[in-house]
N, C-alpha and C. Protein backbone atom coordinates (compact mmCIF):
# COMPACT_ATOMS: atom_id res chain seq x y z
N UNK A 1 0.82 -1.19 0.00
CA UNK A 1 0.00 0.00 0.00
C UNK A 1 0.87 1.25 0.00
N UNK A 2 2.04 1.50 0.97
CA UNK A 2 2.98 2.70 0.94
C UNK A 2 3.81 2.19 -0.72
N UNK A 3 4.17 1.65 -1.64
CA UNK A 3 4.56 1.88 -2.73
C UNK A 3 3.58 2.82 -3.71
N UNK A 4 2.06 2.14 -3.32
CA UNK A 4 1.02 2.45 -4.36
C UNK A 4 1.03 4.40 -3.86
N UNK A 5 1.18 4.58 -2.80
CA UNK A 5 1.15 6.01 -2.74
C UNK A 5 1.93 7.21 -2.99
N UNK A 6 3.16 5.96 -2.63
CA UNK A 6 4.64 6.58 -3.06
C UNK A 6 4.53 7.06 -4.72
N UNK A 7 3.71 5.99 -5.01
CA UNK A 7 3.90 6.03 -6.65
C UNK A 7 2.92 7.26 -7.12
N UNK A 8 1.77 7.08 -6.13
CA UNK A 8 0.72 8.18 -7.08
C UNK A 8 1.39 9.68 -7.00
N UNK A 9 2.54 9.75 -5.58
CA UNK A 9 2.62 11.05 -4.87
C UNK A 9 3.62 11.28 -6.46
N UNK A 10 4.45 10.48 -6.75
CA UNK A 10 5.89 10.67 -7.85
C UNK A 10 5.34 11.19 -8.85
N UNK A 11 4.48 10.11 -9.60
CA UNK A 11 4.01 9.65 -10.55
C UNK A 11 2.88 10.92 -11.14
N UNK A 12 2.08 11.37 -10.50
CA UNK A 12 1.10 11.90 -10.68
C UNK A 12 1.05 13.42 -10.03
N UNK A 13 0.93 12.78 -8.68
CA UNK A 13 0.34 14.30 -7.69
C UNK A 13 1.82 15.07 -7.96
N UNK A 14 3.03 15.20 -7.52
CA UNK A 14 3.79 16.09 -7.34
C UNK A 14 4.36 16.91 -8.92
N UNK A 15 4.25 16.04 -10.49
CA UNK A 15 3.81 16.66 -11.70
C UNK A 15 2.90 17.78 -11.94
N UNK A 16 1.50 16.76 -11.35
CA UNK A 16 0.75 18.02 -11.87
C UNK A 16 0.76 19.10 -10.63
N UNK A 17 1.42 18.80 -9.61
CA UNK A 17 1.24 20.26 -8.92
C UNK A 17 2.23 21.24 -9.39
N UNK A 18 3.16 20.66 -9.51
CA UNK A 18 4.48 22.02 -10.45
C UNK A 18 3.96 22.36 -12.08
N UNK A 19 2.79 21.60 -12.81
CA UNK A 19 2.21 21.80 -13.91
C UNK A 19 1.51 23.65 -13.04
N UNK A 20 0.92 23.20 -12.11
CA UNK A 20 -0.21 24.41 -11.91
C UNK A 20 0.77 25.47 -11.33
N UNK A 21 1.90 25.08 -10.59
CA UNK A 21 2.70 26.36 -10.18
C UNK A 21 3.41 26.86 -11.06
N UNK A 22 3.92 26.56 -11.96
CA UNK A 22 4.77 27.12 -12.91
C UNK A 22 4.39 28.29 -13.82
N UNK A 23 4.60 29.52 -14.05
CA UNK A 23 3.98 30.06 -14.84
C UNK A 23 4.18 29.92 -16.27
N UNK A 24 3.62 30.59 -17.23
CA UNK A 24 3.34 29.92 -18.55
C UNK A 24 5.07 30.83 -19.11
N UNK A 25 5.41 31.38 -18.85
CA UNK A 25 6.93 31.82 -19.02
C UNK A 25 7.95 30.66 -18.98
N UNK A 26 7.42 29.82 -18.02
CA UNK A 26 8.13 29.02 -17.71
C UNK A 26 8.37 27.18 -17.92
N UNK A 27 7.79 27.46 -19.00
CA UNK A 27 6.59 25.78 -18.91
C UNK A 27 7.70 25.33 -20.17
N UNK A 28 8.91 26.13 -20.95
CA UNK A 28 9.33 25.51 -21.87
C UNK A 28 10.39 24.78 -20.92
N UNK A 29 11.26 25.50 -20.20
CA UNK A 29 11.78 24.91 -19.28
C UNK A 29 11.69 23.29 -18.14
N UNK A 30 10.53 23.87 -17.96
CA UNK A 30 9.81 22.77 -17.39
C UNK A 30 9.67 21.27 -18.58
N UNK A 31 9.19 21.83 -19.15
CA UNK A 31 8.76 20.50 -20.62
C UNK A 31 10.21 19.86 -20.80
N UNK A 32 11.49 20.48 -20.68
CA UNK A 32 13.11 19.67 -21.18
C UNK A 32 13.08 19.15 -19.20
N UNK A 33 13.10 19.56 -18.25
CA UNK A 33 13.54 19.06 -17.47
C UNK A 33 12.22 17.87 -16.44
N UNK A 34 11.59 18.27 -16.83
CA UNK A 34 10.46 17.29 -15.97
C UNK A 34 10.55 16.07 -16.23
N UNK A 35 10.10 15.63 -18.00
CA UNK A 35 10.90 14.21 -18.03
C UNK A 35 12.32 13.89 -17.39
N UNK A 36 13.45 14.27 -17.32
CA UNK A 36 14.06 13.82 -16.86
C UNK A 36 14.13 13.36 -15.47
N UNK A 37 13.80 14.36 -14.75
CA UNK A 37 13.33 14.28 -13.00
C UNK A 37 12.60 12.90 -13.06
N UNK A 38 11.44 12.80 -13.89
CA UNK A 38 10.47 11.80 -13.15
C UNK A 38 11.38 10.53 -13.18
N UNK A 39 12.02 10.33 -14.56
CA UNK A 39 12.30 9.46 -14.95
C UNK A 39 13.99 9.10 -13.74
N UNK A 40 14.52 9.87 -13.41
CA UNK A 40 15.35 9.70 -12.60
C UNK A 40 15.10 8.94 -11.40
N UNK A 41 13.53 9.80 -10.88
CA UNK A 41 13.26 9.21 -9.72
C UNK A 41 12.24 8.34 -9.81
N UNK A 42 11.80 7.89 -11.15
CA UNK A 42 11.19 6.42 -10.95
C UNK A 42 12.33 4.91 -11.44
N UNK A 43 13.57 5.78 -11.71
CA UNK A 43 14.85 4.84 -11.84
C UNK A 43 15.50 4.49 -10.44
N UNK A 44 15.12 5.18 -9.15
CA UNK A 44 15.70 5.81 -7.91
C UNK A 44 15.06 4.39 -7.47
N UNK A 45 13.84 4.43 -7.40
CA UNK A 45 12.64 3.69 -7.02
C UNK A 45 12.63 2.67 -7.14
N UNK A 46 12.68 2.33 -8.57
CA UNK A 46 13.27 0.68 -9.16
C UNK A 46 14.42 -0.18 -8.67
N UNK A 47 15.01 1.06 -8.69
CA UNK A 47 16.89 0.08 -8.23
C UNK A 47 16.37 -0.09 -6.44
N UNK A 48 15.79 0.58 -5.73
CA UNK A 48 15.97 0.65 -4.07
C UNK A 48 15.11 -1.13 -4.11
N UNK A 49 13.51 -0.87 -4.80
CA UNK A 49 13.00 -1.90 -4.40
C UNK A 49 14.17 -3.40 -5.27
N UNK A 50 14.58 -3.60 -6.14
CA UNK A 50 15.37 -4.78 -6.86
C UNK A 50 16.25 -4.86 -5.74
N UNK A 51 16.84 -4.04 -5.08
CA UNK A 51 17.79 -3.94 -3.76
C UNK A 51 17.24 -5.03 -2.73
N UNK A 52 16.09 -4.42 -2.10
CA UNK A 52 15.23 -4.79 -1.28
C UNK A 52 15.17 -6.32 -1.90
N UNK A 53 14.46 -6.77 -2.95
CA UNK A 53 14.45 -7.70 -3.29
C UNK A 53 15.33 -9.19 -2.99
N UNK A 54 16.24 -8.30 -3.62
CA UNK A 54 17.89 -9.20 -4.02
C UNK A 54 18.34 -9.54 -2.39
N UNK A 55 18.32 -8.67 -1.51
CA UNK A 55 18.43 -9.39 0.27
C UNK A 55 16.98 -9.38 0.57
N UNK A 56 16.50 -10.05 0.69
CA UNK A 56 15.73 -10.46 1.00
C UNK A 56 15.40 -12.11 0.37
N UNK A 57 15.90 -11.94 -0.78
CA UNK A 57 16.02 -13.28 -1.68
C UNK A 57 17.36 -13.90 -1.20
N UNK A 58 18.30 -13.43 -0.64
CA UNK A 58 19.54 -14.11 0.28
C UNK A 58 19.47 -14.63 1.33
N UNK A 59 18.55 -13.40 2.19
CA UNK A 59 18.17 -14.10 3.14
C UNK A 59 17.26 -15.38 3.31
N UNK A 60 16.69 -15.59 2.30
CA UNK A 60 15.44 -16.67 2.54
C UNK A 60 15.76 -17.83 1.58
N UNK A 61 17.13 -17.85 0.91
CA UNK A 61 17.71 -19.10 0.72
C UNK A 61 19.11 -19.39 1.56
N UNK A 62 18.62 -20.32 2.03
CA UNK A 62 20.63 -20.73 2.77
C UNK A 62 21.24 -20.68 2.43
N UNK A 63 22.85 -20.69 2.39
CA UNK A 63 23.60 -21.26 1.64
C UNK A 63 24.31 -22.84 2.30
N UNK A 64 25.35 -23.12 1.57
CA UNK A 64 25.06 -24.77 1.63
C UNK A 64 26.07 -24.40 3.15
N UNK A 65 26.59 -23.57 3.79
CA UNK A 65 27.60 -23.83 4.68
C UNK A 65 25.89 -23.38 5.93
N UNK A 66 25.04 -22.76 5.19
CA UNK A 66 24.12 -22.61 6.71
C UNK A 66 23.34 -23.80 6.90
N UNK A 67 23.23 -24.78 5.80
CA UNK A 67 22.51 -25.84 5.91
C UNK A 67 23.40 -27.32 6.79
N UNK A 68 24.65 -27.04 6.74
CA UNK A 68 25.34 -28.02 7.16
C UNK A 68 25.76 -27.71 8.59
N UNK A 69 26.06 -26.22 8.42
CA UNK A 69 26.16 -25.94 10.40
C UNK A 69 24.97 -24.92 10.56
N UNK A 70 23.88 -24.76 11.33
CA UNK A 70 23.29 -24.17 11.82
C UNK A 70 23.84 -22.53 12.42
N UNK A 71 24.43 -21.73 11.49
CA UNK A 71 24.62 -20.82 12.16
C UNK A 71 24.28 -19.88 11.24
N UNK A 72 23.08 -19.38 11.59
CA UNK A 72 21.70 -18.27 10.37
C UNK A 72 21.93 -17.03 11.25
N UNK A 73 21.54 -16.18 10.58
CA UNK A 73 21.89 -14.75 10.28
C UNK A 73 20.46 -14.38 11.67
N UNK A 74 21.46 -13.58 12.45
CA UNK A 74 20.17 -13.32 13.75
C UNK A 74 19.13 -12.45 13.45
N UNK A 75 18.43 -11.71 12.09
CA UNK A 75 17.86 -10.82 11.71
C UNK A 75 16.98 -11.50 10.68
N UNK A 76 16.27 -12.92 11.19
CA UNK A 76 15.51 -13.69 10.25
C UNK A 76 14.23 -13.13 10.39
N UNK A 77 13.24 -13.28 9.56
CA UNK A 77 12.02 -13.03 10.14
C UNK A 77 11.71 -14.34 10.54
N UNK A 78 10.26 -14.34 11.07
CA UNK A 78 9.49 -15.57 11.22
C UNK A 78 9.55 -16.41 10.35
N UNK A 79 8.88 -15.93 8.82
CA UNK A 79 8.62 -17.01 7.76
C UNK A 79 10.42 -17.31 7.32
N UNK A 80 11.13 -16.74 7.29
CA UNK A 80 12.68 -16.91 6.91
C UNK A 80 13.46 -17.74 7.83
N UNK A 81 12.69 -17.90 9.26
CA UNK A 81 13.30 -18.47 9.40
C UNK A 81 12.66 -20.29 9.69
N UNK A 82 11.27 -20.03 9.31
CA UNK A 82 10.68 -21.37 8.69
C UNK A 82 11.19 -22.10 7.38
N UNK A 83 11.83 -21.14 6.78
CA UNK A 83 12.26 -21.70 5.49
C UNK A 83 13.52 -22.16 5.96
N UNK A 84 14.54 -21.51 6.40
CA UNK A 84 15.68 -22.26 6.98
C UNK A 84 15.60 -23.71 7.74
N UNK A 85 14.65 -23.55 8.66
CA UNK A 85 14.31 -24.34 9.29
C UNK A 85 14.01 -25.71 8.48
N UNK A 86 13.48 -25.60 7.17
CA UNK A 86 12.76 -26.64 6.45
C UNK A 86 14.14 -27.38 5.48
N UNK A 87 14.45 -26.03 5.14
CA UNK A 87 15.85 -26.44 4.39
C UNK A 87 17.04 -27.35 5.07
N UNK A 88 17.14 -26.66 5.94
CA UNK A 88 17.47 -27.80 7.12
C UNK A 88 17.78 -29.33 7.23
N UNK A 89 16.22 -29.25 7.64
CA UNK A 89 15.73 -30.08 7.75
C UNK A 89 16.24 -31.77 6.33
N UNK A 90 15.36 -31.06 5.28
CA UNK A 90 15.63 -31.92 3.78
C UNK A 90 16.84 -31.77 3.70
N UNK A 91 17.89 -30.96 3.84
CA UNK A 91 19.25 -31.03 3.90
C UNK A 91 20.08 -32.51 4.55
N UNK A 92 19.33 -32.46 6.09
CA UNK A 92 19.68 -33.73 6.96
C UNK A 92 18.54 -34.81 6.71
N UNK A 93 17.92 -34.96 5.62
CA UNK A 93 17.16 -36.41 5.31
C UNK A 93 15.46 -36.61 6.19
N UNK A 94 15.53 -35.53 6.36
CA UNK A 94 14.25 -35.02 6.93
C UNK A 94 13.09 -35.17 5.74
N UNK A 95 12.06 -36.14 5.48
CA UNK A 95 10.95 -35.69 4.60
C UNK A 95 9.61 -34.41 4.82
N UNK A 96 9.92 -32.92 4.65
CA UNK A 96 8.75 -31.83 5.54
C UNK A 96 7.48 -31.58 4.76
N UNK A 97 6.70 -31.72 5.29
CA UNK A 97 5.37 -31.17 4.90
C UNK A 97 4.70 -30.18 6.05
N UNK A 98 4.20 -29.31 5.47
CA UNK A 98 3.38 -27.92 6.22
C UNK A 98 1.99 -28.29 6.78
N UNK A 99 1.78 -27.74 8.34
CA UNK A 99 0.35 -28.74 8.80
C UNK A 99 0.07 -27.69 9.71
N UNK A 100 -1.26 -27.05 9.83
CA UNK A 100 -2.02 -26.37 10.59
C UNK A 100 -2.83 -27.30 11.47
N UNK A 101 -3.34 -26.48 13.06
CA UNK A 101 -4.06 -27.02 14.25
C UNK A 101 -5.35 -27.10 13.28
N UNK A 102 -6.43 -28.17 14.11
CA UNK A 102 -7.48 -28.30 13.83
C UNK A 102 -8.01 -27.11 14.01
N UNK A 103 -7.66 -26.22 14.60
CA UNK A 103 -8.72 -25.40 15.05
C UNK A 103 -8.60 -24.09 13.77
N UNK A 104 -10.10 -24.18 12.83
CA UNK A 104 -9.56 -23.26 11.46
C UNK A 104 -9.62 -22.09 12.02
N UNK A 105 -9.41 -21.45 13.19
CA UNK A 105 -9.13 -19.55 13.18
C UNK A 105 -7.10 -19.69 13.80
N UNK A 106 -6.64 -20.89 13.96
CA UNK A 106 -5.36 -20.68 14.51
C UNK A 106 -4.57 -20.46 13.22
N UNK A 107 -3.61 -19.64 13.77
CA UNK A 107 -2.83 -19.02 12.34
C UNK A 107 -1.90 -20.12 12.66
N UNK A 108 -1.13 -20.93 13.47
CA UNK A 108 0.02 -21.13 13.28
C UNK A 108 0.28 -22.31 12.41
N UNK A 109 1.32 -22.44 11.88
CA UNK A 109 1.53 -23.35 10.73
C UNK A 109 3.10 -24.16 11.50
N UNK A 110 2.71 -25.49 11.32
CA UNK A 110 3.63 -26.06 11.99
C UNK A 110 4.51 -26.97 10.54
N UNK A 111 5.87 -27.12 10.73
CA UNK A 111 6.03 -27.86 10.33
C UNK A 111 6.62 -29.62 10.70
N UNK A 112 6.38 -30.19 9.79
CA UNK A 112 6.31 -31.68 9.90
C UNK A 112 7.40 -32.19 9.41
N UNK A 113 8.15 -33.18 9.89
CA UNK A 113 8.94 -33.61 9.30
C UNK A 113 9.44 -34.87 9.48
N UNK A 114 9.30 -36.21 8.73
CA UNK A 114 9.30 -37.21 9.26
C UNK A 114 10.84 -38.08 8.40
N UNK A 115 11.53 -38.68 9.79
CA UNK A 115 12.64 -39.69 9.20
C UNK A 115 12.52 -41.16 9.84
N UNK A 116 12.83 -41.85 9.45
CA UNK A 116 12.06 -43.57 9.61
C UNK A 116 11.06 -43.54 10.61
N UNK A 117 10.92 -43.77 11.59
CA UNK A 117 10.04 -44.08 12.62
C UNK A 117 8.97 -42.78 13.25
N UNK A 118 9.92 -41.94 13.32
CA UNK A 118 9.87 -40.80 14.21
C UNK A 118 9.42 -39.25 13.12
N UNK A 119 8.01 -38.36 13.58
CA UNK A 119 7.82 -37.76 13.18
C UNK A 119 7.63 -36.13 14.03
N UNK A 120 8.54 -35.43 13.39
CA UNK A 120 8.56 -34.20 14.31
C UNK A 120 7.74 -33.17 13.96
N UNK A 121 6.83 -32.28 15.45
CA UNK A 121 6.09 -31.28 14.74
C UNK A 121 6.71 -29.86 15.07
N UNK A 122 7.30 -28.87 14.56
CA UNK A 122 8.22 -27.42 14.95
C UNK A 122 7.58 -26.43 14.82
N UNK A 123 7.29 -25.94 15.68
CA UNK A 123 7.11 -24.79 15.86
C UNK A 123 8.58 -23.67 15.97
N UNK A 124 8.05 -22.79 14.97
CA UNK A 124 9.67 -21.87 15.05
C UNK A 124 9.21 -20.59 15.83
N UNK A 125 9.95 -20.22 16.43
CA UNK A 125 10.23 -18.76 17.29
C UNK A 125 11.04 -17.79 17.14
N UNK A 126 10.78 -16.60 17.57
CA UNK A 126 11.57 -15.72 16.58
C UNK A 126 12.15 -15.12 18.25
N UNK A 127 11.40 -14.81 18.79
CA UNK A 127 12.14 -14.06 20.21
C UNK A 127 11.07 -14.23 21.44
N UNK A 128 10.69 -15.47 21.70
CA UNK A 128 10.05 -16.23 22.65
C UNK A 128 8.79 -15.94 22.50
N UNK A 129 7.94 -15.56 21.54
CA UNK A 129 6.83 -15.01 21.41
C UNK A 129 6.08 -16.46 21.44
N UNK A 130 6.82 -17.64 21.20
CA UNK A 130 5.81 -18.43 21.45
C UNK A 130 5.83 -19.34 22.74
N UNK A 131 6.72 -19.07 23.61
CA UNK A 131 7.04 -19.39 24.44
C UNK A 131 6.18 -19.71 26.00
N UNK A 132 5.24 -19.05 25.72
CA UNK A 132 3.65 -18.66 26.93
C UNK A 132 3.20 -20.64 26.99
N UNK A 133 2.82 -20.62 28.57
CA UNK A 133 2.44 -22.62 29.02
C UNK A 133 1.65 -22.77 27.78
N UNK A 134 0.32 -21.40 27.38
CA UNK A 134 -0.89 -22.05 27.26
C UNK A 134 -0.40 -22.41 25.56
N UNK A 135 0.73 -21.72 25.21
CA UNK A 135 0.71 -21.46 23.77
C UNK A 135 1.62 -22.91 23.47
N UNK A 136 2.37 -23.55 24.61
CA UNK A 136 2.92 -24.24 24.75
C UNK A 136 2.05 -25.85 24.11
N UNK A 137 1.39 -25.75 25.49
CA UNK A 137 0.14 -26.91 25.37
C UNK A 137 -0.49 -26.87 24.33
N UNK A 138 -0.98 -26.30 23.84
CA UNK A 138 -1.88 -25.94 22.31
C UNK A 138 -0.94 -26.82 21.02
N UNK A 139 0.29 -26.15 21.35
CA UNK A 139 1.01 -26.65 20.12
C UNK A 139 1.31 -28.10 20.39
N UNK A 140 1.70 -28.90 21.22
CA UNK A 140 1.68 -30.24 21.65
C UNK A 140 0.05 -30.86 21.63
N UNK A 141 -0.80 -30.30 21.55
CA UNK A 141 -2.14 -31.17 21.13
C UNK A 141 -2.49 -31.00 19.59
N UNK A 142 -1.84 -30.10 19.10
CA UNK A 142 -2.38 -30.00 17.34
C UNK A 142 -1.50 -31.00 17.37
N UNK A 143 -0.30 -30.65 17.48
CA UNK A 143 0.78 -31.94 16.44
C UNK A 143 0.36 -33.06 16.54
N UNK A 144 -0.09 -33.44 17.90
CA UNK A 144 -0.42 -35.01 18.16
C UNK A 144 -1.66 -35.32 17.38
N UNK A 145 -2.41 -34.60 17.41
CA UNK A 145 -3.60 -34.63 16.42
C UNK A 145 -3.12 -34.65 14.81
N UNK A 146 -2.19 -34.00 14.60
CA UNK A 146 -1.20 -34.41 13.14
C UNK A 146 -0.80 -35.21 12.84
N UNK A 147 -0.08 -35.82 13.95
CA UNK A 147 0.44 -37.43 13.97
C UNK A 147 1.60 -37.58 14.33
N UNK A 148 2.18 -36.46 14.57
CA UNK A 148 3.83 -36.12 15.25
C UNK A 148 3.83 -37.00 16.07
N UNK A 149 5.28 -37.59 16.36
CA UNK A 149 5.83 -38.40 17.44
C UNK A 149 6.35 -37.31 18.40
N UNK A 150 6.80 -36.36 18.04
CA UNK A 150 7.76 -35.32 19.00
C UNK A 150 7.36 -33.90 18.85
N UNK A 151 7.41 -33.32 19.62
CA UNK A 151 7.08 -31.82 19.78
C UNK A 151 8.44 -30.90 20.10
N UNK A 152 9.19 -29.78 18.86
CA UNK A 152 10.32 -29.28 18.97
C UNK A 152 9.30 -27.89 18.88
N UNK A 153 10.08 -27.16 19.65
CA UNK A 153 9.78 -25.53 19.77
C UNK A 153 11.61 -24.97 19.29
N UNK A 154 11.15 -24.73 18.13
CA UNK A 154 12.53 -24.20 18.04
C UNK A 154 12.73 -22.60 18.17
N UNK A 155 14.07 -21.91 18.65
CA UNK A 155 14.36 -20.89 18.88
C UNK A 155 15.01 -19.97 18.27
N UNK A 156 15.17 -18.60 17.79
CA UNK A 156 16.32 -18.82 17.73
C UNK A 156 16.76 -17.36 18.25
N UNK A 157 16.05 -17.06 19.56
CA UNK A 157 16.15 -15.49 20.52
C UNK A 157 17.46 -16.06 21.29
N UNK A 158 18.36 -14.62 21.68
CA UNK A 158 19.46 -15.44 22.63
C UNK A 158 18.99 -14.83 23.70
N UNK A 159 20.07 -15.80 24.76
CA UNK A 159 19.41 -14.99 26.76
C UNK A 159 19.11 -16.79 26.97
N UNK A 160 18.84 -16.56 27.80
CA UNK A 160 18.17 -17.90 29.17
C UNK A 160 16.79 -18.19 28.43
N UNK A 161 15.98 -19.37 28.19
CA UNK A 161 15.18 -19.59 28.36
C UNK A 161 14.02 -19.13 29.22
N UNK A 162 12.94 -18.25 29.30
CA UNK A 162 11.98 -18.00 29.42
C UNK A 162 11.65 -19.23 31.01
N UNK A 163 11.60 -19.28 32.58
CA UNK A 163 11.25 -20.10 33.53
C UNK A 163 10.20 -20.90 33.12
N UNK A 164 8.74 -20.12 32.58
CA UNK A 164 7.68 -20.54 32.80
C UNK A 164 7.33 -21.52 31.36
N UNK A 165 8.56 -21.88 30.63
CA UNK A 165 8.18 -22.32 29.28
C UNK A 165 9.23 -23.50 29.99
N UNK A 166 9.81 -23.68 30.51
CA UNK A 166 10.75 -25.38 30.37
C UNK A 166 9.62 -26.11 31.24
N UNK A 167 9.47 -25.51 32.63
CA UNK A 167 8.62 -27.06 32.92
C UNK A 167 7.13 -27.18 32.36
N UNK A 168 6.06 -26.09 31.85
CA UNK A 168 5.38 -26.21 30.51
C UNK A 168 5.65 -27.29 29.70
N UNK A 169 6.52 -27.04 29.23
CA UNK A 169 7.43 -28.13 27.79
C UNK A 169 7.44 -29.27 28.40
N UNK A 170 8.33 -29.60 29.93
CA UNK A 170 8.34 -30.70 29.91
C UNK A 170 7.16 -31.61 30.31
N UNK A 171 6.32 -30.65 30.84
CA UNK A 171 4.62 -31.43 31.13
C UNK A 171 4.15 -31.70 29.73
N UNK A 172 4.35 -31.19 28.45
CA UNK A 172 3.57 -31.27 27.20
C UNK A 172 4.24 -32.33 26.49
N UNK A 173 5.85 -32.20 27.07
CA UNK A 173 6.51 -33.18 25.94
C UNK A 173 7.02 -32.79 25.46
N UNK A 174 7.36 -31.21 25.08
CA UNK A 174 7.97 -30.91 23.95
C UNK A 174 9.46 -30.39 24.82
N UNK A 175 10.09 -30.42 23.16
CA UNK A 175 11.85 -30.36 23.49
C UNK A 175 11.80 -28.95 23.08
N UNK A 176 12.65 -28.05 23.95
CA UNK A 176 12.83 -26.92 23.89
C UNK A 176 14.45 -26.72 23.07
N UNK A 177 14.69 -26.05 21.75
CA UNK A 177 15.66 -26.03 21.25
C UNK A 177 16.27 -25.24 20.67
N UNK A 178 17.10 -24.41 20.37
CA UNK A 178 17.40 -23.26 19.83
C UNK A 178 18.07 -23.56 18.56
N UNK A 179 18.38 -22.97 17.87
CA UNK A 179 19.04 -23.23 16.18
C UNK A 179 20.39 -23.83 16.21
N UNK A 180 21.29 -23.26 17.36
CA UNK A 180 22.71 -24.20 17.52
C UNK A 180 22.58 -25.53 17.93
N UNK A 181 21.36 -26.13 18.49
CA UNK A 181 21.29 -27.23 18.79
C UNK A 181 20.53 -27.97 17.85
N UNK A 182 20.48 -27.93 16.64
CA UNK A 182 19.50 -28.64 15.82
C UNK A 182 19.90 -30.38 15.72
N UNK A 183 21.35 -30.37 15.79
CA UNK A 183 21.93 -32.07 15.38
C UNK A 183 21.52 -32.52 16.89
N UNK A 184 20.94 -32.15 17.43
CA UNK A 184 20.66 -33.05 18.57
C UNK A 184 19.20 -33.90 17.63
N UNK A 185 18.38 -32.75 17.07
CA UNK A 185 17.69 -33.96 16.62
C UNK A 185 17.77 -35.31 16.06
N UNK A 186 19.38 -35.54 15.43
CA UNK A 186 19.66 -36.91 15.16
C UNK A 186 19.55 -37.83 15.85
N UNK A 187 19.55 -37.81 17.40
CA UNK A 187 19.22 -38.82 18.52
C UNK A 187 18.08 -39.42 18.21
N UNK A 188 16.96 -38.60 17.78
CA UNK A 188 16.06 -38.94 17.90
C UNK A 188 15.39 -39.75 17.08
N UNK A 189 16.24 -39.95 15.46
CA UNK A 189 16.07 -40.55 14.71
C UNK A 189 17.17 -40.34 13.45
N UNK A 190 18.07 -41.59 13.89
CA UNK A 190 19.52 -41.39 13.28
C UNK A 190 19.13 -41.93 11.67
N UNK A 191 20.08 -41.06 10.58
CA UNK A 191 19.88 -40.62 9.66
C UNK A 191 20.52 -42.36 8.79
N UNK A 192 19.46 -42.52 7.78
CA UNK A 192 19.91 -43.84 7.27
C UNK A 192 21.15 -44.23 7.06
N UNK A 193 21.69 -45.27 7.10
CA UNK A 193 22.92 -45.23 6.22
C UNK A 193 23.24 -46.08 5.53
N UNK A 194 23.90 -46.02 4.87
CA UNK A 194 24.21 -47.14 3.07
C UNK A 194 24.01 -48.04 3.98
N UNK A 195 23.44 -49.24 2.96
CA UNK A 195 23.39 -50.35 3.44
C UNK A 195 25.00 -51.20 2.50
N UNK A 196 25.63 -51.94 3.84
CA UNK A 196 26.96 -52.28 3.22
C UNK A 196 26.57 -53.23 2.25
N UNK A 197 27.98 -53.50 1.58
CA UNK A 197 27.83 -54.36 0.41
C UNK A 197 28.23 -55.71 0.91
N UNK A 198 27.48 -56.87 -0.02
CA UNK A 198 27.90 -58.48 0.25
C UNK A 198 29.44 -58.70 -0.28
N UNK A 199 30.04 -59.16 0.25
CA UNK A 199 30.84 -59.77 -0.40
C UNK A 199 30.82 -61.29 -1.30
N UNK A 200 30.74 -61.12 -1.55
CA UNK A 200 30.36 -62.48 -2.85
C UNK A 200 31.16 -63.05 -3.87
């Protein structure tokens, strides 16, 4: 919505208001330099947002050294850092699919991710916002209703853990985890491996 106004203010309104101030003495002047102005500053405009774009499109793909060690850029958003999180994930042999609570007014979107036996449901956090008992419990009864084996609240705010969210977690089940600790999830379901060859 602030581009669309930005644009009418460039584009439109601030033209024709120097159209009406200018006097007619002055309008040949105006006619060689106005195109250029607009066109400058709708070139100004273009390059800032492709800017914007281009990090923002960095940020929300990993690269292969963030997928192998967990160490992401502390200025993720939420959804950026669901995507990391997922990338992750399929990185270490994780199969993810995206799964919302039964309940259709809950926004949160969990993801799923299942390796042989064991199926995990994550909730990601950006700076303990999800961290509250009740928000706690909620998310440990959708997943199970999903079909999750395990309940991860992942983190990735620094400081101490939040008191009233560990023994929460550990009444619900869920593992409280922050982004440097992600290979702990291998315990929980160690990652296939070649099956050796016969000798024959």
């Amino acid at each position: 919505m602030g581009c669309l106004v930005v644009s009418f203010l460039v584009l439109f309104a601030f033209p024709m208001t120097l159209v009406v101030m200018v006097d007619r003495a002055e309008r040949p002047f105006m006619t060689e330099t106005l195109p250029l102005t607009l066109a400058l500053i709708v070139a100004l405009l273009l390059i800032a947002r492709l800017l914007r774009v281009r990090r923002a499109r960095r940020l929300r793909t990993p690269s292969a050294s963030a997928l192998a060690e967990p160490n992401w850029p502390a200025d993720l958003s939420r959804a950026e850092l669901e995507g990391y999180a997922i990338a992750w994930l399929r990185a270490h042999g994780w199969a993810v699919t995206l799964g919302s609570g039964p309940d259709p007014k809950a926004e949160a979107v969990y993801i799923l991710a299942r390796r042989g036996a064991v199926t995990l449901g994550v909730l990601c956090d950006q700076e303990f916002e999800e961290f509250n008992p009740a928000i706690i419990r909620t998310f440990a009864l959708d997943i199970g209703v999903l079909g999750a084996t395990q309940a991860v609240l992942l983190t990735m705010a620094p400081g101490p853990l939040p008191h009233p969210a560990e023994p929460a977690a550990r009444a619900a089940g869920v593992r409280l985890l922050r982004v440097a600790e992600l290979a702990e999830l291998d315990a929980l379901a160690p990652a296939a491996t070649e099956p050796a060859e016969v000798a024959g």
